[in-house]
N, C-alpha and C. Protein backbone atom coordinates (compact mmCIF):
# COMPACT_ATOMS: atom_id res chain seq x y z
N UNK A 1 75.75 -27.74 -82.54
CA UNK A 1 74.85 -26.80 -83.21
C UNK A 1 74.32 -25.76 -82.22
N UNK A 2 73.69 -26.18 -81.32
CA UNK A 2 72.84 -25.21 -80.61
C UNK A 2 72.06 -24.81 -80.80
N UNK A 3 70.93 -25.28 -81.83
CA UNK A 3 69.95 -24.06 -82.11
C UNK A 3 68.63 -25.01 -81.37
N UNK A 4 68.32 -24.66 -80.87
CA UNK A 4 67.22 -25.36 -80.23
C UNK A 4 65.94 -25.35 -81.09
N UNK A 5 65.29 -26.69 -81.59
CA UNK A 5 63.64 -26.20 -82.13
C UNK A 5 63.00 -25.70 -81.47
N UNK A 6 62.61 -24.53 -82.21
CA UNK A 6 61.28 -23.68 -81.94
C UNK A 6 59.99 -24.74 -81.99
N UNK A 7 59.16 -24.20 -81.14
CA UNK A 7 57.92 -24.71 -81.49
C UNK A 7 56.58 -23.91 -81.78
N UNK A 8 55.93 -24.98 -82.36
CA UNK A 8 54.92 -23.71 -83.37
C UNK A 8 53.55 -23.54 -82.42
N UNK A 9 52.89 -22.02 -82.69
CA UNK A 9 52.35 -21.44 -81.86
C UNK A 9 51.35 -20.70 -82.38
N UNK A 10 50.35 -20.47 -82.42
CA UNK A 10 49.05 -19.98 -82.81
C UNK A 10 49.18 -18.06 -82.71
N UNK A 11 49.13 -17.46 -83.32
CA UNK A 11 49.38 -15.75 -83.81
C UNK A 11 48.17 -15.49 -83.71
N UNK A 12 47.59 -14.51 -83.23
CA UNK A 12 46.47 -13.95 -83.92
C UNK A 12 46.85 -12.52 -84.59
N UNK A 13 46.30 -12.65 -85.66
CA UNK A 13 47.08 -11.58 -86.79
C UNK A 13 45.89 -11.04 -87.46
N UNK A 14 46.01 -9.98 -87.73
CA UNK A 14 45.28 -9.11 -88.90
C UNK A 14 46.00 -8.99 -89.99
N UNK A 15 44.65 -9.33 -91.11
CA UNK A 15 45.70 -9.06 -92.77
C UNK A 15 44.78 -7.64 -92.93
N UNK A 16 45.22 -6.88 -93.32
CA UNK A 16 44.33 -5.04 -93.27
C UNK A 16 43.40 -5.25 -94.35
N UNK A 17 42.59 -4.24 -94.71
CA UNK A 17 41.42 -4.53 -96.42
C UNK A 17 41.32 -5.78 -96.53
N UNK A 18 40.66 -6.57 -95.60
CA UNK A 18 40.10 -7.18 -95.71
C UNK A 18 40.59 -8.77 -96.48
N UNK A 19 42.15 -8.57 -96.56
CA UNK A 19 42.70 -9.09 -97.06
C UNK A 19 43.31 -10.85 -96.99
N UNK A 20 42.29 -11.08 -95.80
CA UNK A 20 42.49 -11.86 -94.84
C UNK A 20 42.49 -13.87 -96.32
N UNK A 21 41.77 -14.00 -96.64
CA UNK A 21 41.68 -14.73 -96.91
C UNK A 21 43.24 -14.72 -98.58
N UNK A 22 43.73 -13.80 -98.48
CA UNK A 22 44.57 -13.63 -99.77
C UNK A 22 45.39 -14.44 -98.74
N UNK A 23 45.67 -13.58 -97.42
CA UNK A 23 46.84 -14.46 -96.59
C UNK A 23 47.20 -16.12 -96.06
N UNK A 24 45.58 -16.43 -95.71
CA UNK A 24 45.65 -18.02 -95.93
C UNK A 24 46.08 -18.44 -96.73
N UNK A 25 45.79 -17.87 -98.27
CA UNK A 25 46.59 -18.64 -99.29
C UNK A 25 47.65 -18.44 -99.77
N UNK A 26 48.89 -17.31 -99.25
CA UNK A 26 50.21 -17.19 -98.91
C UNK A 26 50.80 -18.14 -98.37
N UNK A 27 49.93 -18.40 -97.09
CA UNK A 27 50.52 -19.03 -95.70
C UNK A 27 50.50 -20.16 -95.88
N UNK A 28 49.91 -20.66 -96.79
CA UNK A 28 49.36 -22.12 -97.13
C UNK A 28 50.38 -22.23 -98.17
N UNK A 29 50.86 -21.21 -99.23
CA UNK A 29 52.55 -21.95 -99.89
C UNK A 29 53.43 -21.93 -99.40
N UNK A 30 53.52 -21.45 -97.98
CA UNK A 30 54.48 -21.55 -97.02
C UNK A 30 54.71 -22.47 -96.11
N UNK A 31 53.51 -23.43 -96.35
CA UNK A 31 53.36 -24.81 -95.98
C UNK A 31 53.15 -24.25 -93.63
N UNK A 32 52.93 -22.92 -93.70
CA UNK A 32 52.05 -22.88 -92.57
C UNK A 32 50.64 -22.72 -91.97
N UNK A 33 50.54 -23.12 -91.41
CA UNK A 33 48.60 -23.58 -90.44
C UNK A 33 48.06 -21.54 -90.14
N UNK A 34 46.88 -22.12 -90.79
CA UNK A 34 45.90 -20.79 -90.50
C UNK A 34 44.55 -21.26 -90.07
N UNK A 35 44.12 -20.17 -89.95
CA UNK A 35 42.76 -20.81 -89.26
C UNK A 35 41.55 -19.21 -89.21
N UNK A 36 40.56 -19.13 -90.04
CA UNK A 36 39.83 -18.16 -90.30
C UNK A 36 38.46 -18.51 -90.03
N UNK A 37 38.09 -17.94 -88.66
CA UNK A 37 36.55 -18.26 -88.18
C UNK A 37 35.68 -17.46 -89.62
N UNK A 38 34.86 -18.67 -89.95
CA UNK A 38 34.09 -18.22 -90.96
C UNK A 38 31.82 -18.83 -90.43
N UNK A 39 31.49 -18.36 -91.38
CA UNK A 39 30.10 -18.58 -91.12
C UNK A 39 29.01 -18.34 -92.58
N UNK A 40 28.00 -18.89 -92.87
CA UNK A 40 27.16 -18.76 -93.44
C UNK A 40 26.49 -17.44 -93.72
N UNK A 41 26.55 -16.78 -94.43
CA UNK A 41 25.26 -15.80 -94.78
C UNK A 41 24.49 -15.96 -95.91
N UNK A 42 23.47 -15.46 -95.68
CA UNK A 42 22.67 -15.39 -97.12
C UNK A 42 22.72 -13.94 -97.66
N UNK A 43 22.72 -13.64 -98.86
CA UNK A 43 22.56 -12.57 -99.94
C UNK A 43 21.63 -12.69 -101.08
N UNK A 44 21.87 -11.56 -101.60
CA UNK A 44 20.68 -12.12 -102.65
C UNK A 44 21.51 -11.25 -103.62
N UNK A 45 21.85 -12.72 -105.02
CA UNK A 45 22.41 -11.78 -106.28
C UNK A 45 21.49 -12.48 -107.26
N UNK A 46 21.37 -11.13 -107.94
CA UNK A 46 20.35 -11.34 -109.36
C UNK A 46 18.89 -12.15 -109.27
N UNK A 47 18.15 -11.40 -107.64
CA UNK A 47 17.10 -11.89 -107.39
C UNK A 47 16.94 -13.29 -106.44
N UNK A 48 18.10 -13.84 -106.80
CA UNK A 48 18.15 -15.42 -106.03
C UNK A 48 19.04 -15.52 -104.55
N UNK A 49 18.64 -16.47 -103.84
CA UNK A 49 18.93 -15.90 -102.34
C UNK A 49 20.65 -17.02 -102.81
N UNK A 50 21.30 -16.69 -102.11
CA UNK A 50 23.24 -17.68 -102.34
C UNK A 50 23.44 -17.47 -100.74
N UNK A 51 23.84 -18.58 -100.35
CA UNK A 51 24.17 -18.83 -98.98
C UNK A 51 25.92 -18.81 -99.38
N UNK A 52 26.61 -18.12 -98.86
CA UNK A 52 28.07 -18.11 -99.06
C UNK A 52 28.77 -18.22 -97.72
N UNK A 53 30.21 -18.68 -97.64
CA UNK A 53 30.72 -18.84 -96.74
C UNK A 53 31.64 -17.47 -96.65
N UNK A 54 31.87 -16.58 -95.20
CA UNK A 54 32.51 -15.42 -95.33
C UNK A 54 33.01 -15.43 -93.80
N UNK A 55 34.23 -15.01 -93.75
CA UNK A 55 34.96 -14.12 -92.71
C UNK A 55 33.93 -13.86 -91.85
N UNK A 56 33.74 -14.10 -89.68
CA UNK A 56 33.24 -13.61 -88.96
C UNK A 56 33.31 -12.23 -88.55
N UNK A 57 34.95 -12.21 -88.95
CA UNK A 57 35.42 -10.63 -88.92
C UNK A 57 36.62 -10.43 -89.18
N UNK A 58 36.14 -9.97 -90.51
CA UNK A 58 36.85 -9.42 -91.55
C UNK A 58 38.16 -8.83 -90.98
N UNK A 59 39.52 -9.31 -91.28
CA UNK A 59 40.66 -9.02 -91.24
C UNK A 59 41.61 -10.48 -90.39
N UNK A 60 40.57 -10.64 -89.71
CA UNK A 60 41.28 -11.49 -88.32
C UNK A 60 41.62 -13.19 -89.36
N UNK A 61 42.97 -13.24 -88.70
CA UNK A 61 43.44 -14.71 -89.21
C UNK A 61 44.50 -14.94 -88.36
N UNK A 62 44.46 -16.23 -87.59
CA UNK A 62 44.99 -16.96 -87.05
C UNK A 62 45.68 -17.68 -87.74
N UNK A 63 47.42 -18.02 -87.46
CA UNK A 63 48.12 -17.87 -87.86
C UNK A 63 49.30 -19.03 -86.42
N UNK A 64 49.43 -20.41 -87.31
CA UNK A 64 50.37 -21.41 -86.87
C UNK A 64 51.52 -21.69 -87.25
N UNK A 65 52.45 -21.18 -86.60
CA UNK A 65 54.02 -21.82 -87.36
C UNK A 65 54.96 -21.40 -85.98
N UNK A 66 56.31 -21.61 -86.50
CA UNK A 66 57.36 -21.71 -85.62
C UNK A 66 57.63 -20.03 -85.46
N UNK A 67 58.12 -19.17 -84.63
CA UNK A 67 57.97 -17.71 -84.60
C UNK A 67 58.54 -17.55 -85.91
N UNK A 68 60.01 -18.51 -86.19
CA UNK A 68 61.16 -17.71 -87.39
C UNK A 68 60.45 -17.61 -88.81
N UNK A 69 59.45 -18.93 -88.29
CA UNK A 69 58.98 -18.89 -89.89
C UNK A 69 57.73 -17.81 -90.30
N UNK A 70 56.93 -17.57 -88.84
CA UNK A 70 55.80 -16.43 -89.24
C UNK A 70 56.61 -15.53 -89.51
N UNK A 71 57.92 -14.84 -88.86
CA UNK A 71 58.73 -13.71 -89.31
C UNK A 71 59.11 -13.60 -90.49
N UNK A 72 59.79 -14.65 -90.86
CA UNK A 72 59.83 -14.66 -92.27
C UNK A 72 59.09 -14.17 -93.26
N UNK A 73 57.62 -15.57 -93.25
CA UNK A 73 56.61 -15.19 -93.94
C UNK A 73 55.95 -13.53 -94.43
N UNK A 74 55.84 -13.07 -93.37
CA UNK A 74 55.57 -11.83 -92.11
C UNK A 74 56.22 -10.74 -93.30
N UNK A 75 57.33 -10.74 -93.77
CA UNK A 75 58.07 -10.00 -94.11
C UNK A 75 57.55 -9.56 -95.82
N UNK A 76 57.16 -11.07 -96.33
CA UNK A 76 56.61 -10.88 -97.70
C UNK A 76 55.16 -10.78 -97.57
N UNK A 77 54.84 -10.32 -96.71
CA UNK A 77 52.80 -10.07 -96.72
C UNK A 77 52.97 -8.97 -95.86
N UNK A 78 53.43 -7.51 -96.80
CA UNK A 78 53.15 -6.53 -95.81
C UNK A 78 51.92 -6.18 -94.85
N UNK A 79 50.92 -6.96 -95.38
CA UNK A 79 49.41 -6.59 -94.47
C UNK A 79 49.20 -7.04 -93.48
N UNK A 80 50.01 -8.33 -93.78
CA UNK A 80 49.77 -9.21 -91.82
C UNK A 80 50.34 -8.60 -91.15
N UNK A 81 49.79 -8.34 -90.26
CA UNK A 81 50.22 -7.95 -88.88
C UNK A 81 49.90 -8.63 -87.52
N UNK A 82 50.65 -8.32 -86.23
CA UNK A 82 50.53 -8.96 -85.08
C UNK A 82 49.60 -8.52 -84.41
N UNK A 83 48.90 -8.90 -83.55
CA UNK A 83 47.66 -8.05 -82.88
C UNK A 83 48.52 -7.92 -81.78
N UNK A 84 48.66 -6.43 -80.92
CA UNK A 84 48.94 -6.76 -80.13
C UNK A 84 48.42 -6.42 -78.52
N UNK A 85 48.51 -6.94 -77.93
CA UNK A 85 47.36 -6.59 -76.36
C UNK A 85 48.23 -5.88 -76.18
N UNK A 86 46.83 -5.02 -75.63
CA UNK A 86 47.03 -3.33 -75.15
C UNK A 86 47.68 -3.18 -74.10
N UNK A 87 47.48 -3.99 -73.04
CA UNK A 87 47.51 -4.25 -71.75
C UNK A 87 49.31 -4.34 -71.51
N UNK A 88 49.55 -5.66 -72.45
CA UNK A 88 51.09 -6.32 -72.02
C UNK A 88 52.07 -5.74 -73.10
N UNK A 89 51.41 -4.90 -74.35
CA UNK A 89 51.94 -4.89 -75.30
C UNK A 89 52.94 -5.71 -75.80
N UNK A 90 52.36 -7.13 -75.63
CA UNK A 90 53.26 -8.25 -76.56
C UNK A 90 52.14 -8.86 -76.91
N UNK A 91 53.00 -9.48 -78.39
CA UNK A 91 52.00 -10.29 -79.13
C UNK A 91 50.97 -11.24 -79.06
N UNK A 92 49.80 -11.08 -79.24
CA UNK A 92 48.93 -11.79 -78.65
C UNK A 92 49.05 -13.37 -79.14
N UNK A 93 49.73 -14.48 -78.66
CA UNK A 93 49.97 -15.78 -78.86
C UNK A 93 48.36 -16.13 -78.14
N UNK A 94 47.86 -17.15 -78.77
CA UNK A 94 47.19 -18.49 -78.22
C UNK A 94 46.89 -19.55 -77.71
N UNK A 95 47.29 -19.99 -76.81
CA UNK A 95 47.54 -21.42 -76.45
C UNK A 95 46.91 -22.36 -77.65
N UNK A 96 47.74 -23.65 -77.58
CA UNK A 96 46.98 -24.49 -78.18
C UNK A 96 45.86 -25.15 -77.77
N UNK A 97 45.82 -25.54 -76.73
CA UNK A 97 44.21 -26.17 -76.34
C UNK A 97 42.83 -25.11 -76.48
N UNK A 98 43.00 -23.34 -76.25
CA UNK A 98 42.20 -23.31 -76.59
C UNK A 98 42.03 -23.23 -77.76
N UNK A 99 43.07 -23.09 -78.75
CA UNK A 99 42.92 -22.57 -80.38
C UNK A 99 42.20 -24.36 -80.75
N UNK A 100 42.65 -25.32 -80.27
CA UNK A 100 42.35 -25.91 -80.92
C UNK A 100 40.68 -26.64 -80.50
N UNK A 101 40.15 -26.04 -79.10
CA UNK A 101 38.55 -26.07 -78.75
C UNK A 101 37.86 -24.98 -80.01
N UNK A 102 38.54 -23.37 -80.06
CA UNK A 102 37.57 -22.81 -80.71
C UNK A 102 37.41 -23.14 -82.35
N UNK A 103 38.92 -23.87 -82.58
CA UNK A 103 38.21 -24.30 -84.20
C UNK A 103 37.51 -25.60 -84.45
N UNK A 104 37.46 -26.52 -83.18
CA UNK A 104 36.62 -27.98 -83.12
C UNK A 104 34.91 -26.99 -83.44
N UNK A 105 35.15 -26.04 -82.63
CA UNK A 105 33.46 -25.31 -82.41
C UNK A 105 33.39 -24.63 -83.59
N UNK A 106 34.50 -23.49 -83.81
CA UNK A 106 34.34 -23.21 -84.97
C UNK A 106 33.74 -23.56 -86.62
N UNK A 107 34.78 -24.19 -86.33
CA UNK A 107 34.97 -24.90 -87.76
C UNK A 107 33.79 -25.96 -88.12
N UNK A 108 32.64 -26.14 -87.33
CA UNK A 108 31.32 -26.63 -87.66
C UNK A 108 30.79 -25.96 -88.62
N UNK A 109 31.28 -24.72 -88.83
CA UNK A 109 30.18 -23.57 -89.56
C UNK A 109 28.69 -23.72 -89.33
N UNK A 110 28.68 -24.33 -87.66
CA UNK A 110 26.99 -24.09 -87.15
C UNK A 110 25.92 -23.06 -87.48
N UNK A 111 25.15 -22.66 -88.24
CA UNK A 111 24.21 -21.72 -88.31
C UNK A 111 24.15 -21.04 -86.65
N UNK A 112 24.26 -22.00 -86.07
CA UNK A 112 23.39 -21.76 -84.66
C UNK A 112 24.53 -20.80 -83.72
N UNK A 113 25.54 -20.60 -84.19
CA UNK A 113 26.81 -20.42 -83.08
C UNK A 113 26.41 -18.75 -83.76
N UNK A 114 27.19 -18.25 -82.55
CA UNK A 114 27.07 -16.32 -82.48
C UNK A 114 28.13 -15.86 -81.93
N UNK A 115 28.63 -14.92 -82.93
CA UNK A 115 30.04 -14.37 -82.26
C UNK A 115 30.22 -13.35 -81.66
N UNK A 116 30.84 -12.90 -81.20
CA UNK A 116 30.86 -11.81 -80.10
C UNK A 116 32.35 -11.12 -80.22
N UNK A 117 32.08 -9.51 -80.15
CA UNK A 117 33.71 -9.10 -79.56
C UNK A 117 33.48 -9.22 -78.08
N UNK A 118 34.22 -9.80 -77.24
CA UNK A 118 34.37 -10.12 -76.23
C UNK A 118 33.69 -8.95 -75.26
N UNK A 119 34.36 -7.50 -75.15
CA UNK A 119 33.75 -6.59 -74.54
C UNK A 119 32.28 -6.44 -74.50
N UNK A 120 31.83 -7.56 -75.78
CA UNK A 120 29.79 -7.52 -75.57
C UNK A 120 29.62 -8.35 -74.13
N UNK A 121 30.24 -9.11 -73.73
CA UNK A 121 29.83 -10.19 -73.03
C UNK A 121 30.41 -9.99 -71.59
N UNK A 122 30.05 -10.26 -70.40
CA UNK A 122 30.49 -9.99 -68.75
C UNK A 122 30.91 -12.11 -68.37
N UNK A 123 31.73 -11.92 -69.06
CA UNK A 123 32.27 -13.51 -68.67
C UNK A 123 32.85 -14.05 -67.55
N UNK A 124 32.95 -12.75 -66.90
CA UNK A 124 33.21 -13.07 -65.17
C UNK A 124 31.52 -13.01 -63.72
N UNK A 125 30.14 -13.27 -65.49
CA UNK A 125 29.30 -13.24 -64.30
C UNK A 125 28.55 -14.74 -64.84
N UNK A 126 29.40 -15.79 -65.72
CA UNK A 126 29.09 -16.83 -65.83
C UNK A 126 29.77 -17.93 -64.97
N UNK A 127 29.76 -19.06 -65.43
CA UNK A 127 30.11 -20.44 -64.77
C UNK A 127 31.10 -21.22 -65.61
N UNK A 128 32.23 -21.53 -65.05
CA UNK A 128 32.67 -22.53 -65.92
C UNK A 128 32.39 -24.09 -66.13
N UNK A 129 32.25 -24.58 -67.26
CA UNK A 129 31.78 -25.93 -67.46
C UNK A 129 31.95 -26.20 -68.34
N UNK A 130 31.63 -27.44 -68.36
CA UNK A 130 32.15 -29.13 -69.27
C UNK A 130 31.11 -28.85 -70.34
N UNK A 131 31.05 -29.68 -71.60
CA UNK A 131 29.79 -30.20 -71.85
C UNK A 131 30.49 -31.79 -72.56
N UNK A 132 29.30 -32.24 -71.94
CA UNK A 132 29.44 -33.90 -71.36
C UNK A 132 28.43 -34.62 -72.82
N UNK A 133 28.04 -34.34 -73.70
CA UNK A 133 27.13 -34.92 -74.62
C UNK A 133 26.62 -33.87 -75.74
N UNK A 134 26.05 -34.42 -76.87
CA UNK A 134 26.11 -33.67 -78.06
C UNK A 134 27.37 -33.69 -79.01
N UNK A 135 27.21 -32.47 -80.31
CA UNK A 135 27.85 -32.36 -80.85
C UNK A 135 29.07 -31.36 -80.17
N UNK A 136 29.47 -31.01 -78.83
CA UNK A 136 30.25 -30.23 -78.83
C UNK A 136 30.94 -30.90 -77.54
N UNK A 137 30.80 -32.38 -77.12
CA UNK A 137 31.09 -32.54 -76.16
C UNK A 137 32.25 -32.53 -75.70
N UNK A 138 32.68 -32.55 -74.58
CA UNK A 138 34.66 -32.35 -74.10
C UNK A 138 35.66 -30.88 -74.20
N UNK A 139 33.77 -29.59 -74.62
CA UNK A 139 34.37 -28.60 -74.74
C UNK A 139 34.06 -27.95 -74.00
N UNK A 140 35.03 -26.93 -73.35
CA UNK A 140 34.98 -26.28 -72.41
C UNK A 140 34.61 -24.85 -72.35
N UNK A 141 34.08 -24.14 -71.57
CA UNK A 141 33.78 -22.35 -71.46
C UNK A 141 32.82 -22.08 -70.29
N UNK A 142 32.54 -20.54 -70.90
CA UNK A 142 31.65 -20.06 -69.67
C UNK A 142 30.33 -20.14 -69.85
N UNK A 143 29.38 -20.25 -69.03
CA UNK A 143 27.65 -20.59 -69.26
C UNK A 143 27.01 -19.50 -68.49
N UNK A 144 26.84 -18.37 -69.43
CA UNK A 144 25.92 -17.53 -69.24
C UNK A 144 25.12 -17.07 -70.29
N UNK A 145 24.18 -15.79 -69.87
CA UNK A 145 22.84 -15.90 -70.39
C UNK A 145 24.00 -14.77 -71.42
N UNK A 146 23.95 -14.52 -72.85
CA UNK A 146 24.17 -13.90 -74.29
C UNK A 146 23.20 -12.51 -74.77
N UNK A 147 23.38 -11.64 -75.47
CA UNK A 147 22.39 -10.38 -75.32
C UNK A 147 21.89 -11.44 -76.75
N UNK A 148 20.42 -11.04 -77.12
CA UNK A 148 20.11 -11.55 -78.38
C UNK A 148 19.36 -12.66 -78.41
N UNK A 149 19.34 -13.53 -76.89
CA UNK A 149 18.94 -15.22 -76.62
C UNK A 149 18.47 -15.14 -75.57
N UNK A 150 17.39 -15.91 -75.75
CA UNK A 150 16.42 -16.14 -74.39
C UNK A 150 17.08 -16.88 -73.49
N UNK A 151 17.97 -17.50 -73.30
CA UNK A 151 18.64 -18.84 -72.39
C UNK A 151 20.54 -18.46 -72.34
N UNK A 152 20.76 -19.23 -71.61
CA UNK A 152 22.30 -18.89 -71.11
C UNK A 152 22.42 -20.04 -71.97
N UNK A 153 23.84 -19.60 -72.95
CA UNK A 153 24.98 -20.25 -73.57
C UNK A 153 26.43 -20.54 -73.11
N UNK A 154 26.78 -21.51 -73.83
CA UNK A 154 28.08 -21.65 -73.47
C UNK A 154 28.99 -21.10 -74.34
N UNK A 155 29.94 -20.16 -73.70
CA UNK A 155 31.10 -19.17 -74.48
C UNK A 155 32.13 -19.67 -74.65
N UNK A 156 32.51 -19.58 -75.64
CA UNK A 156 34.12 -19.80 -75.84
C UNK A 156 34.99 -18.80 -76.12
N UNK A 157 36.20 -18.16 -75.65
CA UNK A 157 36.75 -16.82 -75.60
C UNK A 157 38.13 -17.23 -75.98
N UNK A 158 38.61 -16.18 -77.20
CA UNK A 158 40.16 -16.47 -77.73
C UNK A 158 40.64 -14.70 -76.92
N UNK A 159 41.33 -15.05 -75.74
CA UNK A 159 41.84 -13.83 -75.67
C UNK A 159 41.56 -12.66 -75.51
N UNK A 160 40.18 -11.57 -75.58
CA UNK A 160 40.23 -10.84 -76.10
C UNK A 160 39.92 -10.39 -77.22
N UNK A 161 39.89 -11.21 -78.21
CA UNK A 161 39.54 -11.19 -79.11
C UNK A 161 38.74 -11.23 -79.90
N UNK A 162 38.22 -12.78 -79.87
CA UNK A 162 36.90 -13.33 -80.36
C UNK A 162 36.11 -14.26 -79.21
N UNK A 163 34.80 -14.11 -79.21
CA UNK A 163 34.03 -14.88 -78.44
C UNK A 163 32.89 -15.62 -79.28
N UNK A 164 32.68 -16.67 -79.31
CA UNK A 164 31.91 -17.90 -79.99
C UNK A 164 30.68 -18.30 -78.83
N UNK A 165 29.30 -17.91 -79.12
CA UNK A 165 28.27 -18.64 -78.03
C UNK A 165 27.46 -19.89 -78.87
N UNK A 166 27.96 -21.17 -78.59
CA UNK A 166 27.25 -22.25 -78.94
C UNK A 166 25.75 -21.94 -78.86
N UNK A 167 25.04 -23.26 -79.70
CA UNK A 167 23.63 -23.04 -79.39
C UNK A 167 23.12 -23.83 -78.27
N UNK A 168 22.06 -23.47 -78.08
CA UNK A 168 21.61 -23.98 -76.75
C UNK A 168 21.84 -25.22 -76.35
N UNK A 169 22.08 -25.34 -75.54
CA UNK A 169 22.59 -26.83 -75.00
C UNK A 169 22.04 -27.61 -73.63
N UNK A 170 21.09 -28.50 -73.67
CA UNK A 170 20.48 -28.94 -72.78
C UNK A 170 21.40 -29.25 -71.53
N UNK A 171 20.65 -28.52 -70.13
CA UNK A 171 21.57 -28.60 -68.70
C UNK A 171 22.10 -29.83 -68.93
N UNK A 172 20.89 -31.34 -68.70
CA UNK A 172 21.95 -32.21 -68.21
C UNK A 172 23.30 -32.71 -68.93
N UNK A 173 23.36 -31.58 -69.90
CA UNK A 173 24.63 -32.47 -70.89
C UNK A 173 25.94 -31.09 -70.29
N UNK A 174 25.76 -30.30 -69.04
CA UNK A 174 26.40 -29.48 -68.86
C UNK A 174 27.07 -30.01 -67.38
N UNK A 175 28.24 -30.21 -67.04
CA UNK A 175 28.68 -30.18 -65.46
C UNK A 175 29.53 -28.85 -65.46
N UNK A 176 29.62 -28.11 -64.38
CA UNK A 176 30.21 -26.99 -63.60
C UNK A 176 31.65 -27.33 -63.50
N UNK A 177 32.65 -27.20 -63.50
CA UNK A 177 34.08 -27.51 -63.65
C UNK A 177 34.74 -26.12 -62.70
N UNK A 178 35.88 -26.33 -62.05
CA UNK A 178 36.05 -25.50 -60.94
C UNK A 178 37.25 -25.16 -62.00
């Protein structure tokens, strides 16, 4: 034969207008893995306050499968698209360990967590570290002080892309990691 298995790999993709959540449920009869940082807001319809669950930012969807099959897919969802860094101009892939730290954090839908486009944040004037206890323990990032918060948080960064600042997290549950 020769064809060697591919193995599957985390995309970060834009669906355009906002279209993002139509594409999870494409991708999902395509029997491939997505993943859409979402969060709590409140609104108010017809006088009454509705806490709803919505898109951190609108368009962005992460996107798991084997390359042939996102191509595929890819082909019948004209809106998805590849993000691609400016820098290398190739497709911005994910590793799995961190895709799969920022949706352990993610995917809490913590009130308390704050997202960031990365360019808000100077992540080369924090610390890297553990956190050793709590609800977020065995996860890893940078520990600096956040615009918006009295105290240094711990960041979690996809790339370029998206940045996630946990809520405060008591030192001793923090060690420094080289």
């Amino acid at each position: 034969m020769g064809t060697e298995q591919e193995t599957e790999i985390w995309y970060a993709m834009r669906a355009t207008y906002r279209r993002e959540l139509d594409a999870v449920r494409l991708l999902e009869e395509e029997k491939l893995g997505s993943f859409i940082p979402m969060q709590y807001k409140v609104s108010v319809k017809k006088g009454k306050k509705v806490r709803t669950l919505v898109p951190v930012i609108h368009n962005l969807v992460f996107v798991h499968g084997r390359p042939s099959d996102v191509k595929r897919v890819k082909a019948h969802i004209p809106y998805l698209q590849y993000i691609i860094d400016s820098r290398s101009g190739q497709k911005i892939i994910v590793p799995d360990p961190d895709m799969q730290r920022f949706i352990a954090v993610a995917g809490t839908y913590n009130d308390h967590l704050l997202y960031f486009q990365p360019e808000e944040l100077n992540l080369s004037k924090g610390t890297k570290v553990r956190i050793l206890g709590g609800d977020f323990a065995g996860q890893e990032g940078i520990f600096l002080k956040v615009k918006g918060t009295r105290d240094r948080r711990v960041v979690i960064e996809i790339q370029g892309i998206i940045a996630i600042a946990l809520a405060t997290i008591h030192p001793d549950l923090i060690e420094v990691i080289e």
